[in-house]
N, C-alpha and C. Protein backbone atom coordinates (compact mmCIF):
# COMPACT_ATOMS: atom_id res chain seq x y z
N UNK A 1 21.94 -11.52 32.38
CA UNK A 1 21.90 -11.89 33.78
C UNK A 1 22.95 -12.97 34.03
N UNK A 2 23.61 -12.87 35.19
CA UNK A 2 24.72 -13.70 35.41
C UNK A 2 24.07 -14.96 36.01
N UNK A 3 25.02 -16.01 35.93
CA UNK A 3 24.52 -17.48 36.38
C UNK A 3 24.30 -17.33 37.80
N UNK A 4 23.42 -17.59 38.75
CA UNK A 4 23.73 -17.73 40.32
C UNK A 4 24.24 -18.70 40.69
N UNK A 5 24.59 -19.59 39.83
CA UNK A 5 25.00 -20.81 40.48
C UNK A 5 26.73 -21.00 39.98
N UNK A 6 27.41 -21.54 41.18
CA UNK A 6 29.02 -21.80 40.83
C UNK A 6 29.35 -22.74 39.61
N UNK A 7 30.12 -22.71 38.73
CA UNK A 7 30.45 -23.98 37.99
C UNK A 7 30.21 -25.02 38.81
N UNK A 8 30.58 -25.28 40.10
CA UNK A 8 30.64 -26.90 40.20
C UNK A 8 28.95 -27.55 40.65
N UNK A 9 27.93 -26.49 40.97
CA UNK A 9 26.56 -26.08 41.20
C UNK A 9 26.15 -26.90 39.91
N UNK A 10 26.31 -25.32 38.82
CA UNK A 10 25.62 -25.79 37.59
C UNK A 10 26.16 -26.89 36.99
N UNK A 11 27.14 -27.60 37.07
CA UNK A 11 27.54 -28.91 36.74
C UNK A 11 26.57 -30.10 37.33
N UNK A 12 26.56 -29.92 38.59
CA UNK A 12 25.97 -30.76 39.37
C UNK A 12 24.36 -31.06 38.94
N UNK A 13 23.66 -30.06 38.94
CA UNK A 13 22.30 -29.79 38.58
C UNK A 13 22.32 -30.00 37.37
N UNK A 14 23.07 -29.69 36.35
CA UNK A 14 22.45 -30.17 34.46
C UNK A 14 23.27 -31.60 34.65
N UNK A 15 23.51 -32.45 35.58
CA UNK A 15 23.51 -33.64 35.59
C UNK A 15 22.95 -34.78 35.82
N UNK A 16 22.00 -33.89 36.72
CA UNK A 16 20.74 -34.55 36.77
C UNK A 16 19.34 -34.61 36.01
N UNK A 17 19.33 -33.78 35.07
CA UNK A 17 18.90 -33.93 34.26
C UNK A 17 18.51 -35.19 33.36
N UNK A 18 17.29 -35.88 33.34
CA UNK A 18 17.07 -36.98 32.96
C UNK A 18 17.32 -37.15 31.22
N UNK A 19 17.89 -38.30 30.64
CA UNK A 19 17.31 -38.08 29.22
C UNK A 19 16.74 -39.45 28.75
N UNK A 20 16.42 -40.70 30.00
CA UNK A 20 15.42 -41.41 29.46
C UNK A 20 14.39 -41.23 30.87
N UNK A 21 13.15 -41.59 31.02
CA UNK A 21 12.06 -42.22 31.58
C UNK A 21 11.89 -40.72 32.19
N UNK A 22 11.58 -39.78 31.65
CA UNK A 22 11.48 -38.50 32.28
C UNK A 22 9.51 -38.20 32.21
N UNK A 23 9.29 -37.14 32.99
CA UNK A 23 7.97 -37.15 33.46
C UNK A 23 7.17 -37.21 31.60
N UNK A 24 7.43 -36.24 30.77
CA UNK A 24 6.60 -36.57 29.39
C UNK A 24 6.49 -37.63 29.06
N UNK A 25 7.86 -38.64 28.52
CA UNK A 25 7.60 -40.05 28.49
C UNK A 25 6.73 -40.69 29.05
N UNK A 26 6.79 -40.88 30.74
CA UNK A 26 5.98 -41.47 31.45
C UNK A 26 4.48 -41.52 31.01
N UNK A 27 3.79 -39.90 30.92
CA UNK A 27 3.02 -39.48 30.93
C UNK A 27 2.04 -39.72 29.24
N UNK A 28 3.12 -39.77 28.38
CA UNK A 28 2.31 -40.27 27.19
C UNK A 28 2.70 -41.99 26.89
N UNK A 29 4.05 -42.70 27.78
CA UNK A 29 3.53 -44.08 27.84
C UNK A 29 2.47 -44.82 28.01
N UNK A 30 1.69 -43.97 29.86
CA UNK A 30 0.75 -44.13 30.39
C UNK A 30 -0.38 -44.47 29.28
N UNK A 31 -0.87 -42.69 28.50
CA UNK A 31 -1.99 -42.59 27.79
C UNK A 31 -1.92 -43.77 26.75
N UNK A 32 -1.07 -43.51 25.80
CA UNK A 32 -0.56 -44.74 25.37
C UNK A 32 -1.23 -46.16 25.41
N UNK A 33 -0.40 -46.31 26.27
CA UNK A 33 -0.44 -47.97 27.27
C UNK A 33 -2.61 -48.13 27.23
N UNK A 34 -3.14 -46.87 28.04
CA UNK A 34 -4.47 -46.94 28.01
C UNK A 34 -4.99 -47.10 26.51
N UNK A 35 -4.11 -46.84 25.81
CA UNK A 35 -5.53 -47.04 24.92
C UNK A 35 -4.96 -48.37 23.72
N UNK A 36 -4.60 -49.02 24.07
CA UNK A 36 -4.20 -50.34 23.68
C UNK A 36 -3.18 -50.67 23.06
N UNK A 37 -1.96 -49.54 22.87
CA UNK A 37 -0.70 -49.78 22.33
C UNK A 37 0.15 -50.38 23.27
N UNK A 38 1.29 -51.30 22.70
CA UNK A 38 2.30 -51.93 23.05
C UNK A 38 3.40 -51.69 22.69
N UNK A 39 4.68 -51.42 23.58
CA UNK A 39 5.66 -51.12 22.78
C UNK A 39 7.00 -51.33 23.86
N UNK A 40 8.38 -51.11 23.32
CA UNK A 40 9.44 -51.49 24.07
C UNK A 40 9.99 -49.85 24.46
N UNK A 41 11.18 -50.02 25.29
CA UNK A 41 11.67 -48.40 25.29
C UNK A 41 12.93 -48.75 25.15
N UNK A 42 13.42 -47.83 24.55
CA UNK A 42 14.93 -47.13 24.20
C UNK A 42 15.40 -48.46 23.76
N UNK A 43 15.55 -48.52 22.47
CA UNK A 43 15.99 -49.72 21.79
C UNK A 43 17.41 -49.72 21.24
N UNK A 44 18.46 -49.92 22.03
CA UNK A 44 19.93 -49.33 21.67
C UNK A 44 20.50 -49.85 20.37
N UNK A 45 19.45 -51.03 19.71
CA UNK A 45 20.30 -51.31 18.54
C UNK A 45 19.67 -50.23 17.32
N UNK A 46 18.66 -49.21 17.40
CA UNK A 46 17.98 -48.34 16.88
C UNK A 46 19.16 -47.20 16.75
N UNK A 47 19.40 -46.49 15.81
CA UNK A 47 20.13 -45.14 15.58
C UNK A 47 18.83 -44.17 16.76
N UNK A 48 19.96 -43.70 17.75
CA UNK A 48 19.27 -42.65 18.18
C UNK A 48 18.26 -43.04 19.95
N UNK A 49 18.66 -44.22 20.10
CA UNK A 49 18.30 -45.12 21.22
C UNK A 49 16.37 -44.55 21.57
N UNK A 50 15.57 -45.10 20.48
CA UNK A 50 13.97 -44.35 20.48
C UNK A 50 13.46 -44.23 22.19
N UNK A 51 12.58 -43.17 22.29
CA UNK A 51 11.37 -43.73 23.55
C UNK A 51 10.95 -44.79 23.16
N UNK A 52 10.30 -44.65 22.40
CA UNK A 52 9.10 -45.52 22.64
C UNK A 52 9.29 -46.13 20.92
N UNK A 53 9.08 -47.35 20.77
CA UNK A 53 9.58 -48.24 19.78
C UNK A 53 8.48 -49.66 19.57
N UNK A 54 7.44 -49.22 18.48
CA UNK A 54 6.55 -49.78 18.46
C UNK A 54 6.45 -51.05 17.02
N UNK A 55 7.53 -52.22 17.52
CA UNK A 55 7.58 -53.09 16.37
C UNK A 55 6.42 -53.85 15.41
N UNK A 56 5.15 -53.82 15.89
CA UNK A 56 4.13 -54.42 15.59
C UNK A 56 3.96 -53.34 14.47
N UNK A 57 3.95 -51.95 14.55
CA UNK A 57 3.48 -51.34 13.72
C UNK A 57 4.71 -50.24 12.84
N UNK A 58 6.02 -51.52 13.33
CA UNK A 58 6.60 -50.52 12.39
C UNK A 58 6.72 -48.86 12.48
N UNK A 59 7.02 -48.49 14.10
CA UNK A 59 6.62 -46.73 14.08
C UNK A 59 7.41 -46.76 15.86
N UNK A 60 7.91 -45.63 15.32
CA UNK A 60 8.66 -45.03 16.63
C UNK A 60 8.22 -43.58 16.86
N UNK A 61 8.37 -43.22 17.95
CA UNK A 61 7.90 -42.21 18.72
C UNK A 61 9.14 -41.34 19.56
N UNK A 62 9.73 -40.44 19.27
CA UNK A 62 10.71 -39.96 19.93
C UNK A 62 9.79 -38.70 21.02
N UNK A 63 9.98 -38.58 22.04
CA UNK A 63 9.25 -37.57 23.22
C UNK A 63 10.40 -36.20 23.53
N UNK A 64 10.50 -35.13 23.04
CA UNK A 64 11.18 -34.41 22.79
C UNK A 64 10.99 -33.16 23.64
N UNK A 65 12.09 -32.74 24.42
CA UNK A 65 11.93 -31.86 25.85
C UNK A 65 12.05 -30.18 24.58
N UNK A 66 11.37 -29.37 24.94
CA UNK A 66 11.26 -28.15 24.39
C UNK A 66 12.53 -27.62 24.20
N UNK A 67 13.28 -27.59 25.29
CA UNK A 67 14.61 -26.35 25.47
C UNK A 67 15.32 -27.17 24.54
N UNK A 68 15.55 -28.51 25.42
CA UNK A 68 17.10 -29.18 24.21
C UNK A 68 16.60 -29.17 22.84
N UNK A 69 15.59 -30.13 22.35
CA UNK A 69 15.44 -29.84 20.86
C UNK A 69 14.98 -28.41 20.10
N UNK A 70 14.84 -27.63 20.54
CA UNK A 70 14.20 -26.27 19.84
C UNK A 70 12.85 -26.13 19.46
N UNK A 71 11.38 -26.89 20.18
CA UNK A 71 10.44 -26.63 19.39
C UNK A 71 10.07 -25.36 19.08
N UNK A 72 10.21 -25.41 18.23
CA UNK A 72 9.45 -23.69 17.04
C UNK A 72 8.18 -23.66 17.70
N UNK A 73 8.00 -21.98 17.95
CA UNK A 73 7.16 -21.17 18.54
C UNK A 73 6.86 -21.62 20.06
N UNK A 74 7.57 -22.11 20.88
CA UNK A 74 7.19 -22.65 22.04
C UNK A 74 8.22 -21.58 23.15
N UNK A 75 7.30 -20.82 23.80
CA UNK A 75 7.88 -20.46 24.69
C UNK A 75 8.87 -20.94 25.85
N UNK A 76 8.61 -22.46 26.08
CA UNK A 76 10.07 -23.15 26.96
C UNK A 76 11.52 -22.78 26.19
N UNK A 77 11.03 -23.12 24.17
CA UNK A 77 12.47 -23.12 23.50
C UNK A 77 13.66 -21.72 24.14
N UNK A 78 13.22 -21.31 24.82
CA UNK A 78 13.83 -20.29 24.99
C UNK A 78 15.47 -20.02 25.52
N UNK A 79 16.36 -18.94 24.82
CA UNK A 79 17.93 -18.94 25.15
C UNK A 79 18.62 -18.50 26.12
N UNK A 80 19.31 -19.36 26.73
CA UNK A 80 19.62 -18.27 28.06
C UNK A 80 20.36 -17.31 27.86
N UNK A 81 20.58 -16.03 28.51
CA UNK A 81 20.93 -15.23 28.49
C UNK A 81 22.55 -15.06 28.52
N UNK A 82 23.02 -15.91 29.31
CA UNK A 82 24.66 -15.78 29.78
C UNK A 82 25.37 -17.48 28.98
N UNK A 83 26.38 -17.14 28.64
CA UNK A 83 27.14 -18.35 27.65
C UNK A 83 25.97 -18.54 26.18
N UNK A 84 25.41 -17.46 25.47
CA UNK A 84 24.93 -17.56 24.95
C UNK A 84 25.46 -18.47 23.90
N UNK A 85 26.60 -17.94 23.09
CA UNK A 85 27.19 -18.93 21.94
C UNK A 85 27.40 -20.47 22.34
N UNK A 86 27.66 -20.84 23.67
CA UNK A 86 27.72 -22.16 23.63
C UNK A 86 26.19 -22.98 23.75
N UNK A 87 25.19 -22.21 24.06
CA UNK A 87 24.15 -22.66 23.98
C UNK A 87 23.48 -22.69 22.85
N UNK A 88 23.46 -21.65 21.86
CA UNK A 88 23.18 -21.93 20.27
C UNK A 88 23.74 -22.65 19.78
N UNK A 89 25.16 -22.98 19.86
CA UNK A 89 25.75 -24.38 19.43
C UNK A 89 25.32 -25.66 19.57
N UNK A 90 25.37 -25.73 21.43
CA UNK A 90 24.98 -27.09 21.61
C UNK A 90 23.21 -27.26 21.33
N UNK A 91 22.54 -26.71 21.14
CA UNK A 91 20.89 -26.16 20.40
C UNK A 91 21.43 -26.93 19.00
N UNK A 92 21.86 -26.42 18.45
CA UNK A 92 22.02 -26.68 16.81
C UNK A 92 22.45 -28.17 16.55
N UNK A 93 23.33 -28.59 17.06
CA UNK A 93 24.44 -30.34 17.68
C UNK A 93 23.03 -31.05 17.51
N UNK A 94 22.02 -30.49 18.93
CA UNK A 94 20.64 -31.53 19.16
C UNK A 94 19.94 -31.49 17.86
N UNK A 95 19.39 -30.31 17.14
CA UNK A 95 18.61 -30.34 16.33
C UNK A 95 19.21 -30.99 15.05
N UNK A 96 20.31 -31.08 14.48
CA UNK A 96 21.21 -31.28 13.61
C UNK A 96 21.21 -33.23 13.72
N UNK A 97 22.10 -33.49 15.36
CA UNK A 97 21.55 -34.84 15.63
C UNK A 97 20.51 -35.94 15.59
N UNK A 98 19.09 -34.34 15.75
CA UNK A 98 18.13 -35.27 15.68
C UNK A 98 17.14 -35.17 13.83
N UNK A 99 17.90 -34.93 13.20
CA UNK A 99 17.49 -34.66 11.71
C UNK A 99 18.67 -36.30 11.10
N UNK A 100 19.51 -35.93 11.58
CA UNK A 100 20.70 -37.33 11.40
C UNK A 100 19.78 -38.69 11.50
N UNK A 101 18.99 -39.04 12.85
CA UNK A 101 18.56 -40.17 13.41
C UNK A 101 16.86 -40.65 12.72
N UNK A 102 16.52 -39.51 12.45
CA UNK A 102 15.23 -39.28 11.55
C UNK A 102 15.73 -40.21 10.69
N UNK A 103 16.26 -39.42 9.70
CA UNK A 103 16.96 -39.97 8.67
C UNK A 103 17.18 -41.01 8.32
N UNK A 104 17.96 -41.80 9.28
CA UNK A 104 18.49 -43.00 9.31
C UNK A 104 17.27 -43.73 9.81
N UNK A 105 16.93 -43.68 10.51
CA UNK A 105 15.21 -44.56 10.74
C UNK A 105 14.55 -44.41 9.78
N UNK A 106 13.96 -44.08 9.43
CA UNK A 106 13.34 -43.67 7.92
C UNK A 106 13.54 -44.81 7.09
N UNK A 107 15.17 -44.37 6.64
CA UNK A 107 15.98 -44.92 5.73
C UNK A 107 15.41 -46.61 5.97
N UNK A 108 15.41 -47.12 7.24
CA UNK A 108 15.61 -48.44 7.51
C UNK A 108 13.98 -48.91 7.63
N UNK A 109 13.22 -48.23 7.34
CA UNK A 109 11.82 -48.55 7.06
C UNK A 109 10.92 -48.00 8.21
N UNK A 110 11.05 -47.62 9.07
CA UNK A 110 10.39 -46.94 10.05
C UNK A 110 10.03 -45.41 10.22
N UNK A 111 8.58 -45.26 10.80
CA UNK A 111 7.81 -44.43 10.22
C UNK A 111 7.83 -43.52 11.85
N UNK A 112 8.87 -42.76 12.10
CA UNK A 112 9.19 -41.57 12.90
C UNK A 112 7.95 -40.56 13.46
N UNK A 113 7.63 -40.52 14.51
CA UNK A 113 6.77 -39.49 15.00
C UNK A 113 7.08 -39.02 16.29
N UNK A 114 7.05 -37.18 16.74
CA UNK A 114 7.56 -36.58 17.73
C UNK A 114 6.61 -36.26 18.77
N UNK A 115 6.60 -36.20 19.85
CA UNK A 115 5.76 -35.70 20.77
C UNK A 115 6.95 -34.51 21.40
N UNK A 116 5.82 -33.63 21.53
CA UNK A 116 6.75 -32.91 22.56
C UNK A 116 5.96 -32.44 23.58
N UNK A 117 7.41 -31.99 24.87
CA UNK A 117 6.58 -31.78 25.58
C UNK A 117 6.07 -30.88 26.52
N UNK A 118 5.79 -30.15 25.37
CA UNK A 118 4.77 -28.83 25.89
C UNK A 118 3.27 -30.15 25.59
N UNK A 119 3.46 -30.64 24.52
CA UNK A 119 2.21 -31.28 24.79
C UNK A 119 1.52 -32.30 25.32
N UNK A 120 2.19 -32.43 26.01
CA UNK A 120 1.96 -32.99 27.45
C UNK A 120 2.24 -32.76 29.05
N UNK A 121 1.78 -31.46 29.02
CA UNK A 121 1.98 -30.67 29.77
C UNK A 121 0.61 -30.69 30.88
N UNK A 122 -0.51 -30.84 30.57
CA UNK A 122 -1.41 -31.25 31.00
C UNK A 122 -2.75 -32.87 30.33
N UNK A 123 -3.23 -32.67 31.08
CA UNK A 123 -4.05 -34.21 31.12
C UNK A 123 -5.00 -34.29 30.18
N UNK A 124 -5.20 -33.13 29.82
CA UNK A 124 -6.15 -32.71 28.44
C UNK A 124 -5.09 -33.28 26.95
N UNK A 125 -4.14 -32.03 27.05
CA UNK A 125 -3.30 -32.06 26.08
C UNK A 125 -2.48 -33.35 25.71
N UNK A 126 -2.51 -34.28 27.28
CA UNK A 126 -1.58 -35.26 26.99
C UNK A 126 -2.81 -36.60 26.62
N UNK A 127 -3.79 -36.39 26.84
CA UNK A 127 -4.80 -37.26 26.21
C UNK A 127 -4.75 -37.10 24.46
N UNK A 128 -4.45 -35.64 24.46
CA UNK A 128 -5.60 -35.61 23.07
C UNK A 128 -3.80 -35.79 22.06
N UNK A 129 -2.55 -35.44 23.23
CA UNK A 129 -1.34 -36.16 22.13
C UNK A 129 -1.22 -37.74 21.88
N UNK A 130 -1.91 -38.41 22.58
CA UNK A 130 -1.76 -39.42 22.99
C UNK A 130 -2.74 -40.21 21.91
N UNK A 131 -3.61 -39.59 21.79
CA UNK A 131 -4.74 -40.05 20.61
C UNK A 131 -4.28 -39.76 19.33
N UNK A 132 -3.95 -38.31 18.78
CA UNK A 132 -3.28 -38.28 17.67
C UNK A 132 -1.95 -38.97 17.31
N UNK A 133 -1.56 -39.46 18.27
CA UNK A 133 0.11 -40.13 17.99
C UNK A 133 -0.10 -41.58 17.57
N UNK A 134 -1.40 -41.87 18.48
CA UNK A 134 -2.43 -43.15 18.66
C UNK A 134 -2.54 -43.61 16.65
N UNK A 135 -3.34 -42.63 16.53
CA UNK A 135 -4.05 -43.12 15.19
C UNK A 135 -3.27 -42.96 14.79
N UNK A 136 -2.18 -42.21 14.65
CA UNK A 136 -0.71 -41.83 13.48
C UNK A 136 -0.43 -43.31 13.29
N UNK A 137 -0.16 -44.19 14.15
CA UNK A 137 0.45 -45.49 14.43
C UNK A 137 -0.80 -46.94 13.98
N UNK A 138 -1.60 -46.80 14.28
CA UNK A 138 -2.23 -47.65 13.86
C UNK A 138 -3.12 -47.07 12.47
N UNK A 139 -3.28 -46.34 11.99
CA UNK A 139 -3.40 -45.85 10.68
C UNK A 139 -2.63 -44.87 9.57
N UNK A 140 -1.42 -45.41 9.25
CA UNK A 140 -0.30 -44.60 8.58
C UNK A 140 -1.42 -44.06 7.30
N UNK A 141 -0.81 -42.88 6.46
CA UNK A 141 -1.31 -42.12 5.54
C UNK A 141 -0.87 -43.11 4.69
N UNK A 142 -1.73 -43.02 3.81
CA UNK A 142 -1.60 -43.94 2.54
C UNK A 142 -0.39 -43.42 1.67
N UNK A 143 0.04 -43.66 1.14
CA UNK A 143 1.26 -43.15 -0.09
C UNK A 143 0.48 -43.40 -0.91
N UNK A 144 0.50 -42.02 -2.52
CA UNK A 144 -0.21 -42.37 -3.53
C UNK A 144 1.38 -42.14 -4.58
N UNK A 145 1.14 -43.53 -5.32
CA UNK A 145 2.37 -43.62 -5.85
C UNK A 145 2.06 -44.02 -7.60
């Protein structure tokens, strides 16, 4: 299917496109915020500028839009049809980028966790991400070493 929209259209519109304080963020800050976490946003001296950046506990939270990062098995991940190769590319750049920034957080002692957001898509789902991301952070898995 061909684009309906002119280059200078579809320019215009994937420019508006948010990539901080967008409705998921908001929405699992909120839950978040309710249930007694504290935290800063987009911390530019961080590889990878985090959402949500929780120094007390040592743990960051990246909020990850379906299409750009690729979540596996999620019907949003889906490819568009027209400029296909430049869209598997720039697909691969994000996912590739965001394995890079993992990495490097990690590396520097911080304990990485993703939301995405299909799952927070509703008030159910974004409660019950909001709780599991919850305890991820205030109770890390033990390492048996």
């Amino acid at each position: 299917m061909a684009d309906f929209l002119s280059p200078e259209e579809r320019s215009k519109r994937m420019a508006q496109i948010r990539s901080s304080n967008t409705s998921p963020e908001r929405i699992l800050r909120r839950e978040l915020h309710k249930l007694g976490l504290r935290f800063t946003l987009n911390n530019k001296r961080l590889p990878g500028k985090p959402d949500l950046v929780f120094p007390r506990h040592n743990a960051i939270v990246f909020v990850h839009g379906c299409f750009w990062h690729r979540h596996q098995s999620c019907k949003v991940a889906s490819t568009p049809k027209s400029n296909t190769q430049f869209w598997l590319d720039k697909f691969q750049r994000n996912v590739d980028r965001d394995e890079r920034v993992i990495t490097s957080l990690t590396r520097l002692g911080w304990r990485v966790l993703v939301a995405w957001e299909c799952d927070l898509s509703s008030g159910v789902r974004a409660r019950e991400t909001a709780l599991r991301i919850a305890n991820s952070i205030r109770d890390p898995p033990m390492l048996l070493g």
